[in-house]
PDB file of N, CA and C in Angstrom:
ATOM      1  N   UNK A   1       0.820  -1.187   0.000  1.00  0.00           N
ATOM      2  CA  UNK A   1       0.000   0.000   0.000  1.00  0.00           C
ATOM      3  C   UNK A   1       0.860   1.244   0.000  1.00  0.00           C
ATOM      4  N   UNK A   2       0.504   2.352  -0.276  1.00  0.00           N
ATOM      5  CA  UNK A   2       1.006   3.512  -0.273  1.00  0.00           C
ATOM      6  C   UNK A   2       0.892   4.545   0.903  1.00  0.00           C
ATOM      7  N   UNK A   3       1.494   5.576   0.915  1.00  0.00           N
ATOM      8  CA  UNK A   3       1.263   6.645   2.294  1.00  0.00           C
ATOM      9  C   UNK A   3       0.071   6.689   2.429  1.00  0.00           C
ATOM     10  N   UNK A   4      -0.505   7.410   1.694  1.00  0.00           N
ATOM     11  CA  UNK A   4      -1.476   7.480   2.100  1.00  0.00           C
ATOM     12  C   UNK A   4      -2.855   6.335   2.240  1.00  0.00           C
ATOM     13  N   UNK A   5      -2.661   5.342   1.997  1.00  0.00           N
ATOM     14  CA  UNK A   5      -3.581   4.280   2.276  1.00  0.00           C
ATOM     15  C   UNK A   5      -4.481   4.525   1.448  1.00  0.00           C
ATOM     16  N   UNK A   6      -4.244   4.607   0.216  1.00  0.00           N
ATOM     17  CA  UNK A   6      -5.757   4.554  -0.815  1.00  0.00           C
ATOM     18  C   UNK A   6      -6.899   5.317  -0.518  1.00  0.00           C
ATOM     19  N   UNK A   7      -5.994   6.792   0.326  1.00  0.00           N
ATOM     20  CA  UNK A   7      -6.942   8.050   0.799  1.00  0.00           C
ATOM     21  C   UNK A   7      -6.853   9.094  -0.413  1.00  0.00           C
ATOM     22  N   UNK A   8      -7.689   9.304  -0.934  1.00  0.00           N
ATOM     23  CA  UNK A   8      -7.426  11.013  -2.191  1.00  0.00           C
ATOM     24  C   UNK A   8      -6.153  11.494  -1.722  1.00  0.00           C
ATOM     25  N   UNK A   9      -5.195  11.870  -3.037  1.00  0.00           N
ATOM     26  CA  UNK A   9      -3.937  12.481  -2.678  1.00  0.00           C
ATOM     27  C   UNK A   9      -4.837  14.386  -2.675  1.00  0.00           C
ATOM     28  N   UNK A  10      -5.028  14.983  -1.885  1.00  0.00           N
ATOM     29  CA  UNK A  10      -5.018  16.556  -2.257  1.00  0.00           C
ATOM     30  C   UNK A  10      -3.696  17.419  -1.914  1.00  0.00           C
ATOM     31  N   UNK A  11      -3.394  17.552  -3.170  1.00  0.00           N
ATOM     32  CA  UNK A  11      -2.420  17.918  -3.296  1.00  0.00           C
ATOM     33  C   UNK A  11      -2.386  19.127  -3.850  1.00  0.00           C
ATOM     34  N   UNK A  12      -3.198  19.288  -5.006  1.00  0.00           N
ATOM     35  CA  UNK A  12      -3.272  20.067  -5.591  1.00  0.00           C
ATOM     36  C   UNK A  12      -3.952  21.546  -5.128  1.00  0.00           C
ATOM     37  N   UNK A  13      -4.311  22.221  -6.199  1.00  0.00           N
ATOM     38  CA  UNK A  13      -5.073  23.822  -5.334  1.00  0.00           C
ATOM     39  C   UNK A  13      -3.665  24.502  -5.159  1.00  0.00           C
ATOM     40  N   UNK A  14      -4.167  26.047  -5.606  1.00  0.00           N
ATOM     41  CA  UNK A  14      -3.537  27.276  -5.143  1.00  0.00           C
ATOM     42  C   UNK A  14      -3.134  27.218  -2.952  1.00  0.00           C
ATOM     43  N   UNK A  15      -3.811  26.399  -2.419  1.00  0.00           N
ATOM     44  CA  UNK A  15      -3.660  26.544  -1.359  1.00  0.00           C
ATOM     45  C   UNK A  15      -2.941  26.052  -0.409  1.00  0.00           C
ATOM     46  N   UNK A  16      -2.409  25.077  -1.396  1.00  0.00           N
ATOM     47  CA  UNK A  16      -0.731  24.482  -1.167  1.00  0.00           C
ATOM     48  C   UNK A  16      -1.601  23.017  -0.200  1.00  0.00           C
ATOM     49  N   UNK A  17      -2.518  22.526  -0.680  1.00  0.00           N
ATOM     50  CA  UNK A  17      -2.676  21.214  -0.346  1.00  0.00           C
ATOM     51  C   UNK A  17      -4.096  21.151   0.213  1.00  0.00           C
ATOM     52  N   UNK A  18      -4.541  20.040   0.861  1.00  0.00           N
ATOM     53  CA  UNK A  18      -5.492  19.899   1.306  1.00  0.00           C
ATOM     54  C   UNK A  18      -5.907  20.456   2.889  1.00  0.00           C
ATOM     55  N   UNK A  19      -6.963  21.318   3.157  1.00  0.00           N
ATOM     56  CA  UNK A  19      -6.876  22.071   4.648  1.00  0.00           C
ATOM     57  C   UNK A  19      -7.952  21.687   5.146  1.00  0.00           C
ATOM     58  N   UNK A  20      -8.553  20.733   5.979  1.00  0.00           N
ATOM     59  CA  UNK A  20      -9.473  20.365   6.654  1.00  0.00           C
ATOM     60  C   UNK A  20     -10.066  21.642   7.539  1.00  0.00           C
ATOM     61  N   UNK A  21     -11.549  21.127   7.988  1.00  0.00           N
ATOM     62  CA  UNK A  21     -12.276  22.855   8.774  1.00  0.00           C
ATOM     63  C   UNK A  21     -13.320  23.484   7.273  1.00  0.00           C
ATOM     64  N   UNK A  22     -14.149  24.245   8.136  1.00  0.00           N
ATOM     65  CA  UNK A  22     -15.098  24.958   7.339  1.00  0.00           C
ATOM     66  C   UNK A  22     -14.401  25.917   6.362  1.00  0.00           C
ATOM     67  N   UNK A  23     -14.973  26.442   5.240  1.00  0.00           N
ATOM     68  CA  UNK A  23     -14.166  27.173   4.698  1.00  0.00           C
ATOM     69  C   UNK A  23     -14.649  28.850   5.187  1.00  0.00           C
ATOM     70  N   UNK A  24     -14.020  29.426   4.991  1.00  0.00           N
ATOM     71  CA  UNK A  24     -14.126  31.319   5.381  1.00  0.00           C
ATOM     72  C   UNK A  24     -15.320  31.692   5.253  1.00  0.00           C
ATOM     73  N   UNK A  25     -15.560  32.708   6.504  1.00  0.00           N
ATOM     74  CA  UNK A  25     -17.246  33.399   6.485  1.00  0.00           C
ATOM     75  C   UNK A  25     -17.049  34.133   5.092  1.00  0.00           C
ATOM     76  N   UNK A  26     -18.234  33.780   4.002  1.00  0.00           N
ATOM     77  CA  UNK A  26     -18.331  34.717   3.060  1.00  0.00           C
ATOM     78  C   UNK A  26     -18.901  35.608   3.076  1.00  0.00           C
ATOM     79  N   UNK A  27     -19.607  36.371   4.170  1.00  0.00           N
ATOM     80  CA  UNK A  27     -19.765  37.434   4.786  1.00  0.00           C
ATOM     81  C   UNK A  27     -21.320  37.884   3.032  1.00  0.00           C
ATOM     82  N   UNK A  28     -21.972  36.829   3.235  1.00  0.00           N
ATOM     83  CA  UNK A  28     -22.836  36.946   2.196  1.00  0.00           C
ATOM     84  C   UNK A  28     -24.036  38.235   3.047  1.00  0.00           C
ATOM     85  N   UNK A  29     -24.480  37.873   3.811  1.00  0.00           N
ATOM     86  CA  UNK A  29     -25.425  38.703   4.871  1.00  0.00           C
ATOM     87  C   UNK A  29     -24.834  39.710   4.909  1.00  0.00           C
ATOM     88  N   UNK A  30     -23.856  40.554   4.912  1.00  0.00           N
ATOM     89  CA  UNK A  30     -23.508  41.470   4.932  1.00  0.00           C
ATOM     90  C   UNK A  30     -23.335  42.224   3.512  1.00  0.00           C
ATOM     91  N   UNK A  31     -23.136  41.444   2.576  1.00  0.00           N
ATOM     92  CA  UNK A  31     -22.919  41.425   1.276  1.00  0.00           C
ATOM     93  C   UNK A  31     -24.645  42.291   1.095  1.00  0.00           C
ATOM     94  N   UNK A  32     -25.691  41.011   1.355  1.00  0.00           N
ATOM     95  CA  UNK A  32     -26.764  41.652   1.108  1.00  0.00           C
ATOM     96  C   UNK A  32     -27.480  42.888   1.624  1.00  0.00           C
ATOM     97  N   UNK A  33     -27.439  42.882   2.739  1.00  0.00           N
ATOM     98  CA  UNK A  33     -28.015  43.923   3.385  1.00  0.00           C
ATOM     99  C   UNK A  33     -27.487  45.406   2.884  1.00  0.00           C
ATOM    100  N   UNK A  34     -25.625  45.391   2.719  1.00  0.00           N
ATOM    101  CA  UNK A  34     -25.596  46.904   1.914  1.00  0.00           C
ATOM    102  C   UNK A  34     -25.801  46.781   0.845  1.00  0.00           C
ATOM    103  N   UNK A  35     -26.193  46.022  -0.146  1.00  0.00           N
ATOM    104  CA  UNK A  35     -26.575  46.554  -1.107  1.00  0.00           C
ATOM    105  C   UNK A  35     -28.099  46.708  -1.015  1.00  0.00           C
ATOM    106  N   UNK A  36     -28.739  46.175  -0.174  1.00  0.00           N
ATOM    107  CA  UNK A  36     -30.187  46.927   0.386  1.00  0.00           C
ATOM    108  C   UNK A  36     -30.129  47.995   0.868  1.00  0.00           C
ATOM    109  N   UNK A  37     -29.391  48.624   1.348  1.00  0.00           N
ATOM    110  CA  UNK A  37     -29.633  49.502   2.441  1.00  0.00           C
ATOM    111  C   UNK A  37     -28.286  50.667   2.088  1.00  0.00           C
ATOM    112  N   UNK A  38     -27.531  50.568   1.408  1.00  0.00           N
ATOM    113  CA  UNK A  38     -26.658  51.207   0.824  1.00  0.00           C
ATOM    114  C   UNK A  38     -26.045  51.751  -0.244  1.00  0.00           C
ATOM    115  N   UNK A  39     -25.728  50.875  -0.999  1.00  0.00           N
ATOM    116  CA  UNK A  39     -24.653  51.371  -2.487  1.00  0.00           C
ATOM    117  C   UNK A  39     -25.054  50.283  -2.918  1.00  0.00           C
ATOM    118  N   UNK A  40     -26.092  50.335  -4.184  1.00  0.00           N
ATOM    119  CA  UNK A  40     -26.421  48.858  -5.012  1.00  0.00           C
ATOM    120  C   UNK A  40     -25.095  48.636  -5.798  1.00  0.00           C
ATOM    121  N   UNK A  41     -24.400  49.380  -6.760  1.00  0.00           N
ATOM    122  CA  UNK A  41     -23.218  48.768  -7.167  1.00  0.00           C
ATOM    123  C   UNK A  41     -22.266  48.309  -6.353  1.00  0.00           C
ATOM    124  N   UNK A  42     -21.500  48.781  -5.326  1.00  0.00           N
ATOM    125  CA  UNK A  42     -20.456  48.082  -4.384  1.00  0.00           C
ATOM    126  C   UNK A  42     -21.457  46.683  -3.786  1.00  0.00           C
ATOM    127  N   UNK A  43     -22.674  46.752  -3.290  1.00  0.00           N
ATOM    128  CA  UNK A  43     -23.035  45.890  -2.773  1.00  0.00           C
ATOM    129  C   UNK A  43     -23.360  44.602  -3.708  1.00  0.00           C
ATOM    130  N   UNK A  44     -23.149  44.774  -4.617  1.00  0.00           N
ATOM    131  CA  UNK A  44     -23.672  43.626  -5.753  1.00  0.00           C
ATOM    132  C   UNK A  44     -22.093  43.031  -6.177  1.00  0.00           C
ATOM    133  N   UNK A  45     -21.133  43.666  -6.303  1.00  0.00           N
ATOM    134  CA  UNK A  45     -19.635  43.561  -6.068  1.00  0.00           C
ATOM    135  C   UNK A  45     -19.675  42.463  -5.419  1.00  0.00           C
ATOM    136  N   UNK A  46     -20.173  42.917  -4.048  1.00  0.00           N
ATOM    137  CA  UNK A  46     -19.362  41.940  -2.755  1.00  0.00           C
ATOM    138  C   UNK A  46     -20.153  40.402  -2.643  1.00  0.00           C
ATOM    139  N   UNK A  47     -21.503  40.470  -3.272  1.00  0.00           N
ATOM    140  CA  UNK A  47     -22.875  39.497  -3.276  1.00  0.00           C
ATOM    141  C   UNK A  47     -21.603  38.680  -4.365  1.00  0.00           C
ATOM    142  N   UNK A  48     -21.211  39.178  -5.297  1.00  0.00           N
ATOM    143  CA  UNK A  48     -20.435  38.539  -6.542  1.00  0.00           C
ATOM    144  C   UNK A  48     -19.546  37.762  -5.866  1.00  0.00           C
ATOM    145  N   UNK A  49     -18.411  38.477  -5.132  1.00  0.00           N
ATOM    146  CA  UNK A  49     -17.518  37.655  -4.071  1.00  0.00           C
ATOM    147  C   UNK A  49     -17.850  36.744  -3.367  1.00  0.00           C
ATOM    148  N   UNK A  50     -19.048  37.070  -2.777  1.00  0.00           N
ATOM    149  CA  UNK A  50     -19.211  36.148  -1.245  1.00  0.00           C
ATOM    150  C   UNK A  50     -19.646  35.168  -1.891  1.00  0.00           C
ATOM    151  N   UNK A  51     -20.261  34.989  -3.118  1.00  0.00           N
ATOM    152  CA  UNK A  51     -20.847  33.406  -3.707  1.00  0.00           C
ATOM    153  C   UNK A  51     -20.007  32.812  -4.179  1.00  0.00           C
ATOM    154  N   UNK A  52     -18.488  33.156  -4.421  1.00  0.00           N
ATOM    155  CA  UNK A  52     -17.228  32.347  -4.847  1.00  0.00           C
ATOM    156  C   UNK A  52     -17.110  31.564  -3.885  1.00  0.00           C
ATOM    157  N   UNK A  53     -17.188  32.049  -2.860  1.00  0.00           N
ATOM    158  CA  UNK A  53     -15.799  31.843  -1.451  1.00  0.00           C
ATOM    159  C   UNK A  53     -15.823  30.107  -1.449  1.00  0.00           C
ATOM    160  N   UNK A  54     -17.470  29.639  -1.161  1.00  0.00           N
ATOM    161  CA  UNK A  54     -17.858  27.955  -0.769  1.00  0.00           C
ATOM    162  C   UNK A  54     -17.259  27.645  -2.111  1.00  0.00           C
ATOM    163  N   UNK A  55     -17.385  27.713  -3.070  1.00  0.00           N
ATOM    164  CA  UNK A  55     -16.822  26.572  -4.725  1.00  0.00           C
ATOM    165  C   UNK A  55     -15.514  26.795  -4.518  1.00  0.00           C
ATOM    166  N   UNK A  56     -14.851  27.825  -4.166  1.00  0.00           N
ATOM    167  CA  UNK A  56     -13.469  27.574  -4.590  1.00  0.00           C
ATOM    168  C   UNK A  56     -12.787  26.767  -3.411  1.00  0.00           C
ATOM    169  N   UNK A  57     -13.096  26.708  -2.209  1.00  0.00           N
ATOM    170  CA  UNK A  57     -13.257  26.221  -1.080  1.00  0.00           C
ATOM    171  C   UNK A  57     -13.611  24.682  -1.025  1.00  0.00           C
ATOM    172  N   UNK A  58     -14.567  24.557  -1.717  1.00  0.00           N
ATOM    173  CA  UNK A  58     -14.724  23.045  -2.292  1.00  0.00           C
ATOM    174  C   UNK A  58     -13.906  22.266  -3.845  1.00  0.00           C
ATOM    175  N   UNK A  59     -13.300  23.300  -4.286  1.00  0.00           N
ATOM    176  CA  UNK A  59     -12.508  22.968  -5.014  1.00  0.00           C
ATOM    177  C   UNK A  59     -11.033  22.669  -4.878  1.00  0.00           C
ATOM    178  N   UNK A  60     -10.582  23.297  -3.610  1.00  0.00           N
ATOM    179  CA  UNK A  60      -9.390  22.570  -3.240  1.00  0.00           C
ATOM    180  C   UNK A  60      -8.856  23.998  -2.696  1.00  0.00           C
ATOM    181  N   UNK A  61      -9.463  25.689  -3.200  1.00  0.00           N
ATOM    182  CA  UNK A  61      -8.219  26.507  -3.513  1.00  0.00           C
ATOM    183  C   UNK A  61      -8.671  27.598  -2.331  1.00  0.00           C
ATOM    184  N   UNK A  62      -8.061  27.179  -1.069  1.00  0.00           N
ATOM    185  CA  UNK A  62      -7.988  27.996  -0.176  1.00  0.00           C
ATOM    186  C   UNK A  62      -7.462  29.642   0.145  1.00  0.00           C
ATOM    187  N   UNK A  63      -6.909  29.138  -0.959  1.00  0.00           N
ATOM    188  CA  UNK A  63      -6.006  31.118  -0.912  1.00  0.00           C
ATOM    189  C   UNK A  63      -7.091  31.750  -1.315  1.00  0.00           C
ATOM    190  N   UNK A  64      -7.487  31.180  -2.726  1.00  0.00           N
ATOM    191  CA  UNK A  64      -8.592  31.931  -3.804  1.00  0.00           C
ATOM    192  C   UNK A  64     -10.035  32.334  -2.939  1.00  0.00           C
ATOM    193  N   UNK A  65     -10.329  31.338  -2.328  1.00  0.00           N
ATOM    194  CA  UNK A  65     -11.451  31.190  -1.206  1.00  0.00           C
ATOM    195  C   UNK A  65     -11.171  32.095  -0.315  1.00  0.00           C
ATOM    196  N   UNK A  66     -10.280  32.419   0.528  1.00  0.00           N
ATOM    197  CA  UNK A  66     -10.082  33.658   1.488  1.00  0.00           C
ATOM    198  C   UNK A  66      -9.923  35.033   0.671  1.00  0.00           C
ATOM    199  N   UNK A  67      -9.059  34.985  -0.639  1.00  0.00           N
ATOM    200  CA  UNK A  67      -9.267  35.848  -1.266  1.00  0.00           C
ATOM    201  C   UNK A  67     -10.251  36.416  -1.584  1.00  0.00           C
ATOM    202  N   UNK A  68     -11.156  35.568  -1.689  1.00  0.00           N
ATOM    203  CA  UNK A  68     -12.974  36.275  -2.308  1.00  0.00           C
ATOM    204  C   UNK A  68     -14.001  36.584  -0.913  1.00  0.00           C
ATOM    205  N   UNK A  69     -13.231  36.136  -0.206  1.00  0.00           N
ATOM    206  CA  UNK A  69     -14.216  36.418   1.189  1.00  0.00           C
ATOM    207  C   UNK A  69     -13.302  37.794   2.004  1.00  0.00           C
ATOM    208  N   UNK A  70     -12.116  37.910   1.651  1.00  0.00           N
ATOM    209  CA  UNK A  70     -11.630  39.199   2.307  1.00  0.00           C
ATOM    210  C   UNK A  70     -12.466  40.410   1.173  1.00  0.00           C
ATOM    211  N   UNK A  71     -12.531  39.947  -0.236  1.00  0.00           N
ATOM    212  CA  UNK A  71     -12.653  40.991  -0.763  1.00  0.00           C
ATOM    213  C   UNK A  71     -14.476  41.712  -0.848  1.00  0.00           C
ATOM    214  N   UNK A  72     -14.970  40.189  -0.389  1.00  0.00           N
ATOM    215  CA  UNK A  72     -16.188  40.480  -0.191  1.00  0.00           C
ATOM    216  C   UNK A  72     -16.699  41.321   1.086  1.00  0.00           C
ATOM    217  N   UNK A  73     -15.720  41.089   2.100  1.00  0.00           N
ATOM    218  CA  UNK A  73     -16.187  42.035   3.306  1.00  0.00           C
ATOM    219  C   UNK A  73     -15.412  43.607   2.649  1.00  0.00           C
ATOM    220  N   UNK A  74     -14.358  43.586   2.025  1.00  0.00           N
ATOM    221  CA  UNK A  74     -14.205  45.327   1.521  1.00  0.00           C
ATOM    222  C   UNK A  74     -15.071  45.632   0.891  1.00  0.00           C
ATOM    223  N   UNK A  75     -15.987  44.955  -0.017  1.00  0.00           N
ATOM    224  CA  UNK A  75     -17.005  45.794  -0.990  1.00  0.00           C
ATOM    225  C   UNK A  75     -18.089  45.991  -0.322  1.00  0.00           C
ATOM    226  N   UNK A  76     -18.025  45.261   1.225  1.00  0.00           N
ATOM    227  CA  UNK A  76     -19.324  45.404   1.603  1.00  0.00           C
ATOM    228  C   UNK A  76     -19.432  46.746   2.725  1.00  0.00           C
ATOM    229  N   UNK A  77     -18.032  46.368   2.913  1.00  0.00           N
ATOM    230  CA  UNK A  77     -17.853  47.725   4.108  1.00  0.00           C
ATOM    231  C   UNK A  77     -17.581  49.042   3.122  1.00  0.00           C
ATOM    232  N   UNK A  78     -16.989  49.122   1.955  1.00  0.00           N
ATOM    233  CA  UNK A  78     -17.352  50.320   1.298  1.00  0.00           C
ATOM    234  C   UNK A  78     -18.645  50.750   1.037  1.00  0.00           C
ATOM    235  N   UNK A  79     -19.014  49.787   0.664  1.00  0.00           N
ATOM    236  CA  UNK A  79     -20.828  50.195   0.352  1.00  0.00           C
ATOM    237  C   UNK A  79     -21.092  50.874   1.526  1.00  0.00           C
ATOM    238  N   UNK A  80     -21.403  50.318   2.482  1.00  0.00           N
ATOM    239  CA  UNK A  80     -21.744  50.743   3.689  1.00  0.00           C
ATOM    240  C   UNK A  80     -21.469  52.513   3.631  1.00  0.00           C
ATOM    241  N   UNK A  81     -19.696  52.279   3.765  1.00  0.00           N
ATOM    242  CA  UNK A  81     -19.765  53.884   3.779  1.00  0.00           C
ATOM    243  C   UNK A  81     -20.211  54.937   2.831  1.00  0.00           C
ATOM    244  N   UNK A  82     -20.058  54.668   2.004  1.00  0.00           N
ATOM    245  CA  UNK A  82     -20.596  55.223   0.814  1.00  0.00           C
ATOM    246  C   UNK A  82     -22.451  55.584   1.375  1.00  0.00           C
ATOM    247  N   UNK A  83     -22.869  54.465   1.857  1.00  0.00           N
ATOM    248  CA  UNK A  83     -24.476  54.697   2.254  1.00  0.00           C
ATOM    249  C   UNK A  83     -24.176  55.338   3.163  1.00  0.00           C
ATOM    250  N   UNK A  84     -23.445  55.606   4.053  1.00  0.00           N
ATOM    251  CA  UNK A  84     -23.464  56.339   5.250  1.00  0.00           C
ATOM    252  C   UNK A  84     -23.150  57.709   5.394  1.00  0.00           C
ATOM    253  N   UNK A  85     -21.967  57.903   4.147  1.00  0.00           N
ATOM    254  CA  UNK A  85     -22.311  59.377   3.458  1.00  0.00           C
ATOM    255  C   UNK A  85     -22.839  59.904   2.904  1.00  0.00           C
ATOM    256  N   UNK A  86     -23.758  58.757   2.307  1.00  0.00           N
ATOM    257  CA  UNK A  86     -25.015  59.469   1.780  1.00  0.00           C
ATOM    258  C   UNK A  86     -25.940  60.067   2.361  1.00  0.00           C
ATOM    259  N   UNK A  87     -26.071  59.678   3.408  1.00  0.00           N
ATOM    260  CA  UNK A  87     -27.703  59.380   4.536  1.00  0.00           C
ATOM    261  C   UNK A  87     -26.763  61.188   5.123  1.00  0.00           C
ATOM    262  N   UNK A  88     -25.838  61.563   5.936  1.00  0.00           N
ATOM    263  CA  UNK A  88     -25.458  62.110   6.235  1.00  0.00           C
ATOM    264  C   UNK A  88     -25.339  63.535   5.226  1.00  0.00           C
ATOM    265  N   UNK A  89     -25.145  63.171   4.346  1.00  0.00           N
ATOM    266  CA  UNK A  89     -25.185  64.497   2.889  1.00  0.00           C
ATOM    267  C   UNK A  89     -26.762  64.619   2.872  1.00  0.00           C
ATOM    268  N   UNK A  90     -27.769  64.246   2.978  1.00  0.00           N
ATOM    269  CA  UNK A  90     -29.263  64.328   2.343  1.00  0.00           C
ATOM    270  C   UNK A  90     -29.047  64.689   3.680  1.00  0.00           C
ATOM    271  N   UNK A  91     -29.239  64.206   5.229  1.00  0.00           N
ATOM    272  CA  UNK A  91     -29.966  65.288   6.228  1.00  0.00           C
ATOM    273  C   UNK A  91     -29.183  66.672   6.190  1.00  0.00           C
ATOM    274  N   UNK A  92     -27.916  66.722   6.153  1.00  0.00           N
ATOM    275  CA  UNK A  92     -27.045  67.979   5.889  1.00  0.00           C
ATOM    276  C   UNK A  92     -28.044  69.031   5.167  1.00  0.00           C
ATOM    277  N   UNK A  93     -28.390  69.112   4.160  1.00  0.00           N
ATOM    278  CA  UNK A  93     -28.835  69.372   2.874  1.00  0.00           C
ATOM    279  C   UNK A  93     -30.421  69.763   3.359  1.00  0.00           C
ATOM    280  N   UNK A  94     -30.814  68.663   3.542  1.00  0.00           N
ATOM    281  CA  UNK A  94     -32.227  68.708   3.908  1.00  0.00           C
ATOM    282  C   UNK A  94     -32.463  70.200   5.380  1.00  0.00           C
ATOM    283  N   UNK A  95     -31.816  69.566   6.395  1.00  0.00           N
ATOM    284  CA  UNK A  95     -31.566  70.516   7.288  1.00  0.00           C
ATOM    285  C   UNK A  95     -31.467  72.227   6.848  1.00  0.00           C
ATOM    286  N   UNK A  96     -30.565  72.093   5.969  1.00  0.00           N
ATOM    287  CA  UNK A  96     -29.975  73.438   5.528  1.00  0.00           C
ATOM    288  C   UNK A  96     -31.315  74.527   4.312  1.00  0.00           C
ATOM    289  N   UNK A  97     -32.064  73.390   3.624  1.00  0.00           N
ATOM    290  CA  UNK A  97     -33.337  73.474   3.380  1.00  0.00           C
ATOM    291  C   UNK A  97     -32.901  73.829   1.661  1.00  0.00           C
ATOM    292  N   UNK A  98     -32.246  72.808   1.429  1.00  0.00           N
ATOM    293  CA  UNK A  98     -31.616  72.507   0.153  1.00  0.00           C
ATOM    294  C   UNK A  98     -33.044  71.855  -0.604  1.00  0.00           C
ATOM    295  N   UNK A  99     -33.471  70.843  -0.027  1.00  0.00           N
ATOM    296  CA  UNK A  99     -34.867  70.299  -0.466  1.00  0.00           C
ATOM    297  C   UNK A  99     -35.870  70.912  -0.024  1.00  0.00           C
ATOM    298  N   UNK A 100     -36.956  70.844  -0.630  1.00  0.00           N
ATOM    299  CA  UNK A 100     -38.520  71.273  -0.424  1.00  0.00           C
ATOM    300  C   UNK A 100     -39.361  69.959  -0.677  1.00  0.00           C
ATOM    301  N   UNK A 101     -39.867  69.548   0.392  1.00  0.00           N
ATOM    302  CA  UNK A 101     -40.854  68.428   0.056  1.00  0.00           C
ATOM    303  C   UNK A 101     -42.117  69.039   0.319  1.00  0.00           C
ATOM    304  N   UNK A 102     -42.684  68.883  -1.101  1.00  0.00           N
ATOM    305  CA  UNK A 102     -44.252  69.282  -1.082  1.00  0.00           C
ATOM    306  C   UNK A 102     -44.522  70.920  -0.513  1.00  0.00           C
ATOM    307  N   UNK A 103     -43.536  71.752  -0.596  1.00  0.00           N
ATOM    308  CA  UNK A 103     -43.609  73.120  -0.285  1.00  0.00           C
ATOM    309  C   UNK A 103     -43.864  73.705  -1.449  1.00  0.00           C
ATOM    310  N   UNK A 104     -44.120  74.503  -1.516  1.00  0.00           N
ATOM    311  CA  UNK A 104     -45.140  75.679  -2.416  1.00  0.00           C
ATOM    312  C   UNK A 104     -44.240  76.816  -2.607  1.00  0.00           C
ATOM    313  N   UNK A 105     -44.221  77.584  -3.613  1.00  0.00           N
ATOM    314  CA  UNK A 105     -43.494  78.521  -3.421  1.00  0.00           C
ATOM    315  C   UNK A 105     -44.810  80.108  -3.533  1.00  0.00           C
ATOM    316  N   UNK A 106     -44.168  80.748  -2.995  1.00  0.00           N
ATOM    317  CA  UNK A 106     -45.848  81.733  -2.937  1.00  0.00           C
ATOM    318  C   UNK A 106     -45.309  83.124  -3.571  1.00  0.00           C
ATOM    319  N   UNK A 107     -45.878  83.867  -5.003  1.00  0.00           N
ATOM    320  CA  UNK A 107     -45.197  84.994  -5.414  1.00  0.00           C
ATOM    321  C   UNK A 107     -45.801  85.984  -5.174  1.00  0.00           C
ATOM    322  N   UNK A 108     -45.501  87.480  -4.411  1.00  0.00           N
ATOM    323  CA  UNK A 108     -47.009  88.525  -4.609  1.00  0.00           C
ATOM    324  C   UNK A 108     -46.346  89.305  -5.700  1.00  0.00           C
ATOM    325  N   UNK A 109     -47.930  89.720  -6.378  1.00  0.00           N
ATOM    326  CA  UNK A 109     -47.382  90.664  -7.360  1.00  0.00           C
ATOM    327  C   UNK A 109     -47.843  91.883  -6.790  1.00  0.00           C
TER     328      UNK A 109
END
């Protein structure tokens, strides 16, 4: 018999072999919610990432797999800010009375 006892050689993969354990939070829930609630382009970014993370993960390639799950929590935490300067610019604005909702403007002649 051989080393490994007629067990799968994993050898292969970017991740320099076979790594037992769950693979990386793909931080999908977070993925979704800012692009609900924030920046639909960055947040659709990170939705893109976080659905790699499990296949490449089940494919052997652990680097690639952390790679798409680190990059999925940056697109998600940009979104975020991006929504958070938004929300902050519109009350700014609003406050300052930049907008008129449903106000009238009244002229005398």
């Amino acid at each position: 018999m051989t080393e490994n006892q007629g067990l799968p050689n994993y050898s292969g993969g970017q991740g320099g072999g076979y790594q037992p354990g769950p693979p990386p939070s793909n931080n999908l829930v977070w993925a979704i919610l800012t692009t609900i609630f924030c920046c639909l382009p960055f947040g659709i970014v990170s939705i893109v990432q976080a659905a790699k993370v499990n296949g490449l993960w089940a494919q052997g390639e652990q680097t690639a797999a952390q790679e798409a799950a680190n990059s999925a929590k940056k697109w998600a935490i940009i979104s975020a800010a991006i929504g958070a300067v938004w929300i902050v610019l519109v009350v700014i604005l609003s406050i300052a009375g930049v907008f008129t909702f449903g106000g009238t403007i009244s002229t005398r002649y």
